[in-house]
N, C-alpha and C. Protein backbone atom coordinates (compact mmCIF):
# COMPACT_ATOMS: atom_id res chain seq x y z
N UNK A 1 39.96 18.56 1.00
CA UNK A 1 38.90 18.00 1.83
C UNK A 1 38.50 16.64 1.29
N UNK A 2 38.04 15.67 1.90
CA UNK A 2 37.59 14.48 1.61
C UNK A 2 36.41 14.70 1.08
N UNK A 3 36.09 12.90 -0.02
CA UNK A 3 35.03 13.51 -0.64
C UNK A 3 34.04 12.95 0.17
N UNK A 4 32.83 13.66 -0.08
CA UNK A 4 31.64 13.24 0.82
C UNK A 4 31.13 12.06 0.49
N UNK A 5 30.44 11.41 1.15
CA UNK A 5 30.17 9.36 1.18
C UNK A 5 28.63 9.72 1.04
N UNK A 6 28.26 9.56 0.01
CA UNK A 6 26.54 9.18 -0.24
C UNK A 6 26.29 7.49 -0.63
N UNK A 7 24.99 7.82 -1.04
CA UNK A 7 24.96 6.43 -1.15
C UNK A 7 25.08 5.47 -2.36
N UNK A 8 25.23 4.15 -2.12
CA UNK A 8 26.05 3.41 -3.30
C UNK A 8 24.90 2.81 -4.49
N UNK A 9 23.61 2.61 -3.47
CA UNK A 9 22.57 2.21 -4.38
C UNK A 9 21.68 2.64 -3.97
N UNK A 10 20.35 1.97 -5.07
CA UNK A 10 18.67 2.75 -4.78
C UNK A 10 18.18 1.56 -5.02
N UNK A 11 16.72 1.97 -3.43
CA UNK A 11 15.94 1.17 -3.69
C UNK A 11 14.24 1.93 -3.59
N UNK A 12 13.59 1.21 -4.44
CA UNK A 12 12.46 1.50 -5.42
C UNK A 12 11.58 1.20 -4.48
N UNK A 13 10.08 1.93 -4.07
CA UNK A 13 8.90 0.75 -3.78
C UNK A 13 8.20 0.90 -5.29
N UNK A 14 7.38 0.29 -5.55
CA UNK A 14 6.42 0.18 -6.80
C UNK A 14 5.55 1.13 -6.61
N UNK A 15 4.31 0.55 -6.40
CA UNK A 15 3.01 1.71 -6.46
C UNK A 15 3.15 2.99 -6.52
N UNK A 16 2.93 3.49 -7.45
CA UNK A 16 3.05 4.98 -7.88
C UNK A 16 4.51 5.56 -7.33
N UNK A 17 5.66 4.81 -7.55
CA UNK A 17 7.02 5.09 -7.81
C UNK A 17 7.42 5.04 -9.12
N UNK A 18 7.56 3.36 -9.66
CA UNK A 18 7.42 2.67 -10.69
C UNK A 18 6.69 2.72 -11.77
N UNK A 19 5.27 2.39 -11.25
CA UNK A 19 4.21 2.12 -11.87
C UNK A 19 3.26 2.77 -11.11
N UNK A 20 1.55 3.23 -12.00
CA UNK A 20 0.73 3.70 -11.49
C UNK A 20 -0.08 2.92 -11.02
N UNK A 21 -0.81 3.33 -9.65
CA UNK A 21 -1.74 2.08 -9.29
C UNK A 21 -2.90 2.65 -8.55
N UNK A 22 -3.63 2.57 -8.94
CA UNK A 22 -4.81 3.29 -8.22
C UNK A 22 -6.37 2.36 -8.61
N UNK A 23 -7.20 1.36 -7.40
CA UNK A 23 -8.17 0.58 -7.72
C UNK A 23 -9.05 1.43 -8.30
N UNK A 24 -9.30 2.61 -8.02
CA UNK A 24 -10.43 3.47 -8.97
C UNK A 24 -10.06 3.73 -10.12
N UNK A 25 -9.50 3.05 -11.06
CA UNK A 25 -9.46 3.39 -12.50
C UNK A 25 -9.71 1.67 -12.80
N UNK A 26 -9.55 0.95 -12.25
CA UNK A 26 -10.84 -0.35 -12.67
C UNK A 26 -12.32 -0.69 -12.00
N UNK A 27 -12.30 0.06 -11.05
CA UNK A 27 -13.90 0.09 -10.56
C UNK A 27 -14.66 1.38 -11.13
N UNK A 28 -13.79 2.54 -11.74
CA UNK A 28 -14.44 3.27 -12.38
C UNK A 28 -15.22 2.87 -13.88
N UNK A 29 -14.57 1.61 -14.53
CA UNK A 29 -14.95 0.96 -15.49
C UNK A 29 -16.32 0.03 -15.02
N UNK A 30 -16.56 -0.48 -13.78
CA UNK A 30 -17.13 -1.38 -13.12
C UNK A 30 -18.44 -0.81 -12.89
N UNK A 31 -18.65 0.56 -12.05
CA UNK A 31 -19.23 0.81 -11.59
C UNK A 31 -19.93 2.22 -12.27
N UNK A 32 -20.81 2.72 -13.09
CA UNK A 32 -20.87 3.86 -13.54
C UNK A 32 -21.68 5.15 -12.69
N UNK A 33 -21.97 4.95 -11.53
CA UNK A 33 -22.00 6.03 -10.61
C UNK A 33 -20.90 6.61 -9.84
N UNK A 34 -20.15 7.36 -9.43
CA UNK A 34 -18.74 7.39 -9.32
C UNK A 34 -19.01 7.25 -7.84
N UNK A 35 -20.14 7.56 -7.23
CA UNK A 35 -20.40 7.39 -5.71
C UNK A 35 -20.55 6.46 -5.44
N UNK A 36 -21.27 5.36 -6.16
CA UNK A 36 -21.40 3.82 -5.74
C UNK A 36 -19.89 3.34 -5.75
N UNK A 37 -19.13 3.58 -6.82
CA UNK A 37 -17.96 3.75 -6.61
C UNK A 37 -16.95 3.97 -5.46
N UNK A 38 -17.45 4.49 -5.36
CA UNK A 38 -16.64 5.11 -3.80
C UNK A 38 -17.22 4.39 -2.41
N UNK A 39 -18.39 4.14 -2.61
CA UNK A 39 -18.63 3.74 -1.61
C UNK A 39 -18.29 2.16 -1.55
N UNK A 40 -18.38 1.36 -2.33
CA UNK A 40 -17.44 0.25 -2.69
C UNK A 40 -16.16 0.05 -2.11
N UNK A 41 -15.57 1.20 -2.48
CA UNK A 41 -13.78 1.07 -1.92
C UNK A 41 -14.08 1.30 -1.03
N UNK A 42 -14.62 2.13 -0.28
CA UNK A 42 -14.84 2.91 1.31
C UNK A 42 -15.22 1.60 2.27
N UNK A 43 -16.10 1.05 1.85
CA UNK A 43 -17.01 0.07 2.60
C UNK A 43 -16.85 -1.38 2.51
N UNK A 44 -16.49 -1.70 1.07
CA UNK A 44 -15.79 -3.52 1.05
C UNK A 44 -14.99 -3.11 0.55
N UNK A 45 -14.55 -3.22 -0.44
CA UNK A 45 -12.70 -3.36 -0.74
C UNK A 45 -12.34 -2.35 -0.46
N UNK A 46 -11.85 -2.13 0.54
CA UNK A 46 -10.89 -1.25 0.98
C UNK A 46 -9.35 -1.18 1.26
N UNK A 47 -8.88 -0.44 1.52
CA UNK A 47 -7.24 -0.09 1.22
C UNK A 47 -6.60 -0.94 2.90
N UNK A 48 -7.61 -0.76 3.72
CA UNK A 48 -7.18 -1.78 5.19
C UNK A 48 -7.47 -3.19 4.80
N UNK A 49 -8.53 -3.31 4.12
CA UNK A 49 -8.99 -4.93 3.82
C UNK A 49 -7.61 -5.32 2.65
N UNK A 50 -7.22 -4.63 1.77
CA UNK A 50 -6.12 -5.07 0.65
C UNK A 50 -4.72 -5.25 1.43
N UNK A 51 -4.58 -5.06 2.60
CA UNK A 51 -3.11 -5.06 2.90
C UNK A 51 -3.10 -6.30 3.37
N UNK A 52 -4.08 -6.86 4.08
CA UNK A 52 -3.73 -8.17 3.81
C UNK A 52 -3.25 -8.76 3.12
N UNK A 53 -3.24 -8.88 1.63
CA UNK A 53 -2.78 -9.17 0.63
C UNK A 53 -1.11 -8.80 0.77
N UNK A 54 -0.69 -7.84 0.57
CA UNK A 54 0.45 -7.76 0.98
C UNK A 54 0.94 -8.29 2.09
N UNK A 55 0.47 -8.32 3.09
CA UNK A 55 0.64 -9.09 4.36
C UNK A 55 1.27 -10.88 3.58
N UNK A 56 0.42 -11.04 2.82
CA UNK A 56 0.75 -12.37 2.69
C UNK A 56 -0.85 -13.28 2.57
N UNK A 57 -1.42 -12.99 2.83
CA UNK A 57 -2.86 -13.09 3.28
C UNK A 57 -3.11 -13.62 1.23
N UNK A 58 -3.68 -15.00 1.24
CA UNK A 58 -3.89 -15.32 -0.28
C UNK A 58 -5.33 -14.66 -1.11
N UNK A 59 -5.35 -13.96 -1.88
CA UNK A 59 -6.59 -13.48 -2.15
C UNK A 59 -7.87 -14.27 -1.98
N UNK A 60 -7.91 -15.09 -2.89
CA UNK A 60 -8.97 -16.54 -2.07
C UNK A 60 -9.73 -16.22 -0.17
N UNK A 61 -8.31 -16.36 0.42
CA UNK A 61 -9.11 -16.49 1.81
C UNK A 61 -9.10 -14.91 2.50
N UNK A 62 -8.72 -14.01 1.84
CA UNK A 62 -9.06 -12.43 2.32
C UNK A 62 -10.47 -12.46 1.44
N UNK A 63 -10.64 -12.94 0.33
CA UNK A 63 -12.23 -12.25 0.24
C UNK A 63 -13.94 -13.62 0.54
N UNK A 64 -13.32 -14.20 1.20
CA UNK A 64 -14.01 -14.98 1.64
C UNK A 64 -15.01 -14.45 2.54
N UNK A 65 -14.54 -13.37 3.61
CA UNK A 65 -15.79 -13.08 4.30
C UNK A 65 -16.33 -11.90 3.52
N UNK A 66 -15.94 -11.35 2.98
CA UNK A 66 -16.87 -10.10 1.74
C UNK A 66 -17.38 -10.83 1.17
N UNK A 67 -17.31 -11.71 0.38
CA UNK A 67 -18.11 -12.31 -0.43
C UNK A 67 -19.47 -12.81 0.38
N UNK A 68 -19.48 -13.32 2.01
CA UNK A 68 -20.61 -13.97 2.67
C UNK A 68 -21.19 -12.52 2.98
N UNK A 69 -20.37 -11.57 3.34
CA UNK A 69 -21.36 -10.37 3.94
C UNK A 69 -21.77 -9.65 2.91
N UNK A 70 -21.28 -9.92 1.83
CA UNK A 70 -21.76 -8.30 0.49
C UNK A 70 -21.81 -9.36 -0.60
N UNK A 71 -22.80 -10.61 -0.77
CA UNK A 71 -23.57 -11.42 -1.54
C UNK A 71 -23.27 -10.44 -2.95
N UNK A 72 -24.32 -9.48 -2.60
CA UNK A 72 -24.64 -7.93 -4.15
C UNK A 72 -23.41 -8.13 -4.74
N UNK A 73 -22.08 -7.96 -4.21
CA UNK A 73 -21.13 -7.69 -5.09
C UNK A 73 -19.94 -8.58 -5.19
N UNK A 74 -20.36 -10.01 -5.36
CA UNK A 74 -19.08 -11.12 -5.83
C UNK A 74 -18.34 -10.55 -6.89
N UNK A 75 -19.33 -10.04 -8.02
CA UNK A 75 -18.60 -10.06 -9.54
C UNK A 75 -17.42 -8.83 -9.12
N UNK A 76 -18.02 -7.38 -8.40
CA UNK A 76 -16.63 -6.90 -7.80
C UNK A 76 -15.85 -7.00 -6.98
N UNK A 77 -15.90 -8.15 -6.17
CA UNK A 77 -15.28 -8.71 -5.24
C UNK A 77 -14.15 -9.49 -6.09
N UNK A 78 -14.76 -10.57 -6.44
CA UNK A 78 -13.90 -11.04 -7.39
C UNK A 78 -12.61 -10.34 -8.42
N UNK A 79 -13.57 -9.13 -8.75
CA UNK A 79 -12.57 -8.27 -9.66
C UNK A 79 -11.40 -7.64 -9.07
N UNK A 80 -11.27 -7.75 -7.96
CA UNK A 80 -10.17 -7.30 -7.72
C UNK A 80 -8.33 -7.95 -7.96
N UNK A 81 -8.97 -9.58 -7.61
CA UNK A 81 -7.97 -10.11 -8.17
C UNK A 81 -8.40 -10.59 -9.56
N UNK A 82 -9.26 -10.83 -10.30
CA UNK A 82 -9.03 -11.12 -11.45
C UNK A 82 -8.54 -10.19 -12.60
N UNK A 83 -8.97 -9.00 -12.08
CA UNK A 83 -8.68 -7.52 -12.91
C UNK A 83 -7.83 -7.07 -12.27
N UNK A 84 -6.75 -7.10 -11.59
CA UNK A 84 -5.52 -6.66 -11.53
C UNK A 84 -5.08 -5.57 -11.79
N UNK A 85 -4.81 -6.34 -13.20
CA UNK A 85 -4.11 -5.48 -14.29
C UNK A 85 -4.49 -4.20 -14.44
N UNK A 86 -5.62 -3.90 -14.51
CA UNK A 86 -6.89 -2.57 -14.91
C UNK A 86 -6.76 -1.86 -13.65
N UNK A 87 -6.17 -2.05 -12.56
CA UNK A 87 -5.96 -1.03 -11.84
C UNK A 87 -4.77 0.02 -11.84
N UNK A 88 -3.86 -0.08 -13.07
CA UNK A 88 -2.56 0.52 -13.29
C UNK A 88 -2.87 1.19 -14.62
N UNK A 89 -1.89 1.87 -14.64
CA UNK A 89 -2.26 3.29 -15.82
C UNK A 89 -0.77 3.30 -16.43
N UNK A 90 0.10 2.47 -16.14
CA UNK A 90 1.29 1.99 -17.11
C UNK A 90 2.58 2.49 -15.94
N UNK A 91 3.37 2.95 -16.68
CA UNK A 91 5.12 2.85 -15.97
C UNK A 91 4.53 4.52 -15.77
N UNK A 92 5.51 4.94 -15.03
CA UNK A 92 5.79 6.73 -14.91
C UNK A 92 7.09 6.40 -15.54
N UNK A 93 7.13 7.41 -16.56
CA UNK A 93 8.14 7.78 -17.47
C UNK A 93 9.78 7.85 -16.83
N UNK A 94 9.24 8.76 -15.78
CA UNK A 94 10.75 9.70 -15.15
C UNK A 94 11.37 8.83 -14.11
N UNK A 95 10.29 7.79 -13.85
CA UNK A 95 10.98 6.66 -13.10
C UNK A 95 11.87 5.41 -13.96
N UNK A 96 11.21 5.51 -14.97
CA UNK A 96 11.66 4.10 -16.09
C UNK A 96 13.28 4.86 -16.31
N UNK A 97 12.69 6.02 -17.34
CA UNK A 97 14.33 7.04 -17.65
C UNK A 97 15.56 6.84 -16.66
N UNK A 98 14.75 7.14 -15.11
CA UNK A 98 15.94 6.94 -14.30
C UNK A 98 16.53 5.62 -14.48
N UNK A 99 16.01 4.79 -13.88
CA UNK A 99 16.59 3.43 -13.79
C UNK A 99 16.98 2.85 -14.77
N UNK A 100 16.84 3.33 -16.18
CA UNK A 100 17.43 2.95 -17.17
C UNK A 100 19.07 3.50 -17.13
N UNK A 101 19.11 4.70 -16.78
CA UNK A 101 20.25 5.24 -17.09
C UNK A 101 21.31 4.98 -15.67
N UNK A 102 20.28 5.05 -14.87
CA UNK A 102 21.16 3.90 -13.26
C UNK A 102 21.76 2.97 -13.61
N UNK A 103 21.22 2.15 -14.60
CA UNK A 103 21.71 0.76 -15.12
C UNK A 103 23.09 0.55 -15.72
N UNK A 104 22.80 1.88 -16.68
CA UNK A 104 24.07 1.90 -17.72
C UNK A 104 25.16 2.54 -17.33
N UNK A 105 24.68 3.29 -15.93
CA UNK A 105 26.01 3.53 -14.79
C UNK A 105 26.45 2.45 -13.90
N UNK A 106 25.93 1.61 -13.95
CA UNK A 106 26.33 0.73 -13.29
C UNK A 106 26.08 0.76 -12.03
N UNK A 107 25.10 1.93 -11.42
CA UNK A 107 24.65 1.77 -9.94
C UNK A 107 23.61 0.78 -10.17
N UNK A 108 24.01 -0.12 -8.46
CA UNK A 108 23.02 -1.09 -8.18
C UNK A 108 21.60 -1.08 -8.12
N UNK A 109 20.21 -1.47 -8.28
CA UNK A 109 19.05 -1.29 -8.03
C UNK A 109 18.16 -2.23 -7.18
N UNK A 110 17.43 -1.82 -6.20
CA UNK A 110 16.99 -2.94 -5.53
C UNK A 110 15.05 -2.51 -5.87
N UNK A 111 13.88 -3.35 -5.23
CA UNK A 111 13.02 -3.12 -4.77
C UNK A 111 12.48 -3.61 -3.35
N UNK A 112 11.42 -3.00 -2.81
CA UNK A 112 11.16 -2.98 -1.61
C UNK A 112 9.70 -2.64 -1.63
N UNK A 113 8.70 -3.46 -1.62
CA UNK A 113 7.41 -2.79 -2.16
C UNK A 113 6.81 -4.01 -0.98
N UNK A 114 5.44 -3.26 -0.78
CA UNK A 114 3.79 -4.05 -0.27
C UNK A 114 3.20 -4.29 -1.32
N UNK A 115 3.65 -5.32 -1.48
CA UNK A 115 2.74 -6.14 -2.73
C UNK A 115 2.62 -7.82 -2.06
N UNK A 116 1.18 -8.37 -2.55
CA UNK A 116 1.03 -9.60 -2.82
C UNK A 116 1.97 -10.94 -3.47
N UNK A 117 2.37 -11.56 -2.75
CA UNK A 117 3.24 -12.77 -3.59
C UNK A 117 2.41 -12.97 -4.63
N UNK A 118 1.40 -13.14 -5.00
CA UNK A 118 0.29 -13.46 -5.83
C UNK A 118 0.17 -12.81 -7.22
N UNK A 119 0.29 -11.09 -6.75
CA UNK A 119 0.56 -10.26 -8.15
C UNK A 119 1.88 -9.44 -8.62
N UNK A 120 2.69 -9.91 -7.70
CA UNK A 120 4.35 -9.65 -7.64
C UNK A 120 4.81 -9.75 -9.29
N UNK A 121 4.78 -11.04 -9.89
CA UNK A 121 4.82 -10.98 -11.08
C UNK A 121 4.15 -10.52 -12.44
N UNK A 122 3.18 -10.35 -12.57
CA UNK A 122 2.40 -9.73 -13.07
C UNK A 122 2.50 -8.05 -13.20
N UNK A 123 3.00 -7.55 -11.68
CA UNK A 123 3.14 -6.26 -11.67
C UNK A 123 4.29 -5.70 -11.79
N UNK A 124 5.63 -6.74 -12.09
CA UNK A 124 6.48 -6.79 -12.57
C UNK A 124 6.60 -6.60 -14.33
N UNK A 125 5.76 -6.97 -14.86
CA UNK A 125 5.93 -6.99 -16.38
C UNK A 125 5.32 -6.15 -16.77
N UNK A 126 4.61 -5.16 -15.84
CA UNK A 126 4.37 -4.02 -16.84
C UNK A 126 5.43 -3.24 -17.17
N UNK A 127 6.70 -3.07 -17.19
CA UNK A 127 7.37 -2.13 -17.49
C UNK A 127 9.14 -2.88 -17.39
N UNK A 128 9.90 -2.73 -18.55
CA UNK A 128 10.51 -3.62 -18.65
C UNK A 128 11.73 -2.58 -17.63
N UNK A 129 11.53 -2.02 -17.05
CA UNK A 129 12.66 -1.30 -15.97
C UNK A 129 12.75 -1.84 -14.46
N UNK A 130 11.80 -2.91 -14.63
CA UNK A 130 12.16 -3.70 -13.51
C UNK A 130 12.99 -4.85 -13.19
N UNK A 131 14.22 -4.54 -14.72
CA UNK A 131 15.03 -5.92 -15.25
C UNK A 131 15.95 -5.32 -14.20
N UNK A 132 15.75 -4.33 -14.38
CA UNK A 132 16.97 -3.60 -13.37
C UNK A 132 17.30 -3.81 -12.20
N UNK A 133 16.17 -3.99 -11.51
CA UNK A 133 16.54 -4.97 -10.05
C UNK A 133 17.05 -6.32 -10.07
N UNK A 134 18.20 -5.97 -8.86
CA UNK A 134 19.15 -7.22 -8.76
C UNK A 134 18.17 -7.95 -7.79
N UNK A 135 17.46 -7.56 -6.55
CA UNK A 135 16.75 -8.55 -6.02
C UNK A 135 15.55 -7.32 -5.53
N UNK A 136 14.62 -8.22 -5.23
CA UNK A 136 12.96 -7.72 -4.65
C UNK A 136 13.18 -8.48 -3.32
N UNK A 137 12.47 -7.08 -2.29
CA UNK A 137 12.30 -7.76 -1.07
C UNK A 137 10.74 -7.38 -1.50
N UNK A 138 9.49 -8.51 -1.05
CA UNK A 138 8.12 -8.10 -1.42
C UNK A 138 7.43 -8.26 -0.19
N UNK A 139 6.43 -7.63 0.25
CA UNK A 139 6.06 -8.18 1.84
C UNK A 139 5.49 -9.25 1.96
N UNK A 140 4.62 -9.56 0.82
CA UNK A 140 3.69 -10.74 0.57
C UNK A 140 4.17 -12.00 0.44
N UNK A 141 5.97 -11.92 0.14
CA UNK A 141 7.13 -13.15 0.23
C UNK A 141 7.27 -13.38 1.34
N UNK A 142 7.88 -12.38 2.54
CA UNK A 142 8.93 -12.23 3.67
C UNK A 142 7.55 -12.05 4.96
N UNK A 143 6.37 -12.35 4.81
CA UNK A 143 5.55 -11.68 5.50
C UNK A 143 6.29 -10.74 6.71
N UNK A 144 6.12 -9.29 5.99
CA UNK A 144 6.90 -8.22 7.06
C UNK A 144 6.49 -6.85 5.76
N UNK A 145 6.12 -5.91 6.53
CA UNK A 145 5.37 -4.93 5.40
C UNK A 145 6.00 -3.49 6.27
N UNK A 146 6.17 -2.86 5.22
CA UNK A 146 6.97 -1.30 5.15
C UNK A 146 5.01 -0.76 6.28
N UNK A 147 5.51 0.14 7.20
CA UNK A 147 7.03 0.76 7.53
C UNK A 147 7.58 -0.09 8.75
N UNK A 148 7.19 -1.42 9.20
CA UNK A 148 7.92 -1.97 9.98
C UNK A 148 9.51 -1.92 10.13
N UNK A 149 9.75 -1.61 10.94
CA UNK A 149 11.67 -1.05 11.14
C UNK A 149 11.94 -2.63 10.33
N UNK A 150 11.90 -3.92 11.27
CA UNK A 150 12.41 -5.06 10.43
C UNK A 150 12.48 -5.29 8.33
N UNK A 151 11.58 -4.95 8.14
CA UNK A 151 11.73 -5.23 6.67
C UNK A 151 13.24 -4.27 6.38
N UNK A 152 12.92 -3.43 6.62
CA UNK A 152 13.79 -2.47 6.08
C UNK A 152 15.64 -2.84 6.76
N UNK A 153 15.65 -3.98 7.52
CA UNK A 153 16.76 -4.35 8.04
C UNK A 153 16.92 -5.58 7.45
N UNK A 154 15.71 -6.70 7.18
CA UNK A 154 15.79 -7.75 6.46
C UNK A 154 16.55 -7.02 4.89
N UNK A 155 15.58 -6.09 4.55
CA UNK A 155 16.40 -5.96 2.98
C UNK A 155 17.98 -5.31 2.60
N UNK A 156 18.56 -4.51 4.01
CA UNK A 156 19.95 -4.37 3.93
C UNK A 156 20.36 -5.74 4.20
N UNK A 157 20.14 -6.78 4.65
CA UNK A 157 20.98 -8.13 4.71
C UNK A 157 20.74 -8.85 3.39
N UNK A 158 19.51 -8.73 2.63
CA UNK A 158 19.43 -9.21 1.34
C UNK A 158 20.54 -8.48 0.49
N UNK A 159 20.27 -7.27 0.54
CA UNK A 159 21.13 -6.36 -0.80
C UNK A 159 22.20 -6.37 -0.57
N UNK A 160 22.90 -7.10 0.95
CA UNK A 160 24.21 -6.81 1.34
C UNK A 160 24.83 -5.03 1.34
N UNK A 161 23.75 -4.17 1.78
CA UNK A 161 24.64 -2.57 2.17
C UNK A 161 24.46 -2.52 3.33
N UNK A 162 24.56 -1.16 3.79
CA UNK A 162 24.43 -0.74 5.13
C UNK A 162 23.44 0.17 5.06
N UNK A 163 22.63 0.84 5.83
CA UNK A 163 21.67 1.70 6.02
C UNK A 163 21.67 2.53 4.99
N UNK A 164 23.05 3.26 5.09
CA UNK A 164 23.48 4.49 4.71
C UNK A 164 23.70 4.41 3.05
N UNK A 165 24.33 3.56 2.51
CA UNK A 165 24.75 2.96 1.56
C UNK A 165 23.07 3.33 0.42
N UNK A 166 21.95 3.19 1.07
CA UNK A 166 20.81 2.95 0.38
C UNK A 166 20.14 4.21 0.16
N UNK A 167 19.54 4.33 -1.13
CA UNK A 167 18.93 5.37 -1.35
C UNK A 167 17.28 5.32 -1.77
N UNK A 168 16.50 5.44 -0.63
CA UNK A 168 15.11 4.84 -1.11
C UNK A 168 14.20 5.63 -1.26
N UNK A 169 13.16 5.59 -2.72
CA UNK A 169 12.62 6.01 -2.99
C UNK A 169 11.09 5.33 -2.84
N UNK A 170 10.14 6.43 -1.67
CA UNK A 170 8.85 5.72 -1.94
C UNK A 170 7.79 7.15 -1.62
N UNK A 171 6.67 6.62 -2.25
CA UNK A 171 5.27 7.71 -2.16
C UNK A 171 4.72 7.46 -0.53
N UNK A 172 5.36 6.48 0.18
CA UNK A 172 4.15 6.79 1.46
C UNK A 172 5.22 7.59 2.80
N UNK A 173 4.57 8.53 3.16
CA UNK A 173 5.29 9.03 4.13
C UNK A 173 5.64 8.59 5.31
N UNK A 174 4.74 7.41 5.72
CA UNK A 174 5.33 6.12 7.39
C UNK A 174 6.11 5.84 6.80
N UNK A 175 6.42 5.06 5.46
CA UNK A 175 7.56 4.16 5.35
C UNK A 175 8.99 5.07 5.04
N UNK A 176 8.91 6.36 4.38
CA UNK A 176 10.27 6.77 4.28
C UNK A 176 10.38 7.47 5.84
N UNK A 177 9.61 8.29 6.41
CA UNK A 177 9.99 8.23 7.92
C UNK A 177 10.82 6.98 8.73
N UNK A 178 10.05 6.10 8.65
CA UNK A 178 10.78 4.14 9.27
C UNK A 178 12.03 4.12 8.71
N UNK A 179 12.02 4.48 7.13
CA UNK A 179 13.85 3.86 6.51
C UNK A 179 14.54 4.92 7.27
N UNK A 180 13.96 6.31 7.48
CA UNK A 180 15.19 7.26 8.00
C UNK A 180 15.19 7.28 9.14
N UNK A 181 14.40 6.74 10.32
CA UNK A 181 15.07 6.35 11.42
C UNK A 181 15.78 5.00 11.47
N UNK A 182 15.42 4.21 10.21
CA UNK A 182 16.95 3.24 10.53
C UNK A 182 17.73 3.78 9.88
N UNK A 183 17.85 5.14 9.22
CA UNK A 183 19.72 5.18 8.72
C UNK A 183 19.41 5.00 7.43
N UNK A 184 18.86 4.93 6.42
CA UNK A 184 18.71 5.12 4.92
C UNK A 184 18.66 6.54 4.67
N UNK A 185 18.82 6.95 3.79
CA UNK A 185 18.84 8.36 3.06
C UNK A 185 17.59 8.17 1.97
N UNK A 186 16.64 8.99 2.02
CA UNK A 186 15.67 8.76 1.48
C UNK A 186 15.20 9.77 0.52
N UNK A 187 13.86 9.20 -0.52
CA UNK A 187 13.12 10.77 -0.83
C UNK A 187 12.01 10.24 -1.07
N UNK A 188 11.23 11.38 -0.58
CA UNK A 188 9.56 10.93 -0.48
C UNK A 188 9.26 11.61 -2.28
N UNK A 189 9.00 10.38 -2.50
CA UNK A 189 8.29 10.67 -3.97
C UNK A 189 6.18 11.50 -4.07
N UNK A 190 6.45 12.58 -4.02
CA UNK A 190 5.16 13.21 -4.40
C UNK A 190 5.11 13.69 -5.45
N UNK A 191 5.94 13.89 -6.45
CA UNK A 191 5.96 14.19 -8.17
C UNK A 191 7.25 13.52 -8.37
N UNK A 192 6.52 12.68 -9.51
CA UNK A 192 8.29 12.17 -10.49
C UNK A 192 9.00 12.96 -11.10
N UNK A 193 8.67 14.12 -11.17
CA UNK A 193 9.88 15.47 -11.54
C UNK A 193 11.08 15.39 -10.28
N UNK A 194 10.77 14.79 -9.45
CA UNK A 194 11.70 15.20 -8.63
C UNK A 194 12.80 14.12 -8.19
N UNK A 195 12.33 12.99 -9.11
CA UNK A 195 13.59 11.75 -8.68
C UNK A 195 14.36 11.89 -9.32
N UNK A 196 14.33 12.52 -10.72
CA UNK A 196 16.23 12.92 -11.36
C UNK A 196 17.06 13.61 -10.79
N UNK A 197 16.30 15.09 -9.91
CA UNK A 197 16.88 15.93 -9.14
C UNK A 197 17.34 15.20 -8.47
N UNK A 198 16.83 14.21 -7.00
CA UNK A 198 17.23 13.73 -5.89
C UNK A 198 18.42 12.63 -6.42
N UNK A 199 18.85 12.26 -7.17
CA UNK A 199 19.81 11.14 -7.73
C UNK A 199 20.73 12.18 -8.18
N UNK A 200 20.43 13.14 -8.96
CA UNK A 200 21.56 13.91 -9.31
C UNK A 200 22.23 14.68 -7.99
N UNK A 201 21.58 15.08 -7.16
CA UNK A 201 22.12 15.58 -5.75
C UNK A 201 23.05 14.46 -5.40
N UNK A 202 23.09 13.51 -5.14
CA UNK A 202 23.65 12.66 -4.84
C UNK A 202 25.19 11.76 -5.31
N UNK A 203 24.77 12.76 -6.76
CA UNK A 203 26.01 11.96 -7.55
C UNK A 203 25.72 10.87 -8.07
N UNK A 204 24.74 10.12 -7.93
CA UNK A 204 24.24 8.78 -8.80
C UNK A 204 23.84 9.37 -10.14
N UNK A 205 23.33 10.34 -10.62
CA UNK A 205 23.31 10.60 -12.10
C UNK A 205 23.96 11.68 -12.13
């Protein structure tokens, strides 16, 4: 029998693939009521107001109108891009392991993430397993953001594969739905125990 055709490479999104990212572990430092807290993210910085940012949208002119309507809270307004960093809790282990040992097999690695052109680099150096990517498609570069069908067709013409060829790994469930109706082979990351399994199914490890 012929052998079965999986796929030739993997591609990564960041946020809690890669790396951990969650704004309540720097506004939890910020704010010491955990409800004011919350109501913060809920009400001004919020997860619809931040995609702008990924959008492409420059931090500067996304918090321009929070800053005129919520005066009270520049210094956490501000913190969002100046504190960055403090919203990540380091690499996930079982993701670094993989892609380390992807490497030294010589399978290809790509990324594909909603991130900011702005903190693209920065969120790059937390973890030196992102040497491993041959190229980043970022939305905040290409303005075009997962799960739009296009990104995910722009980045098979970047990586040079075919749909099928790609093996993508991400935590949000629109966007690996979107890659698998264009034809990617996917796995929805909800525990990093489970991306050695899904690579070893595959024959990549």
């Amino acid at each position: 029998m012929p052998k079965a055709v999986g796929p030739k490479a993997v591609v990564w999104d960041f946020g809690n693939v890669i790396v951990r990212w969650d704004p309540r572990t720097l506004y939890s430092k910020i704010f010491s009521d955990p409800a004011e807290r919350d109501r913060f993210l809920s009400d001004v910085c919020t997860l619809e107001w931040h995609a702008a940012h990924d959008a492409g949208v420059p931090f500067a002119e996304n918090r321009a109108p929070l800053l005129k309507a919520f005066p009270q809270y520049e210094a956490q307004i501000l913190a969002w891009e100046q504190r960055w960093g403090e919203m990540f809790t380091g690499a996930i282990a079982e993701t670094e392991a993989a892609m380390h040992e992807l490497a030294v097999r010589g399978v290809p690695q790509f990324g594909l993430s909603n991130i900011s052109h702005e903190t693209l680099a920065s969120t790059k150096a937390i973890s030196p397993a992102f040497a491993h990517l041959r190229d980043v498609v970022a939305s905040g570069e290409v303005k075009l953001m997962k799960p739009d069908p296009a990104i995910f067709r722009l980045a098979c013409e970047r990586f040079g594969y075919a749909p099928a060829d790609l093996l993508f790994f991400d935590d949000g469930l629109k966007n690996i739905e979107a890659a698998r109706a264009e034809g990617w082979d996917v796995h929805h990351v909800t525990d990093p125990a489970t991306i050695r399994p899904a690579l070893e199914a595959r024959g990549l490890l």
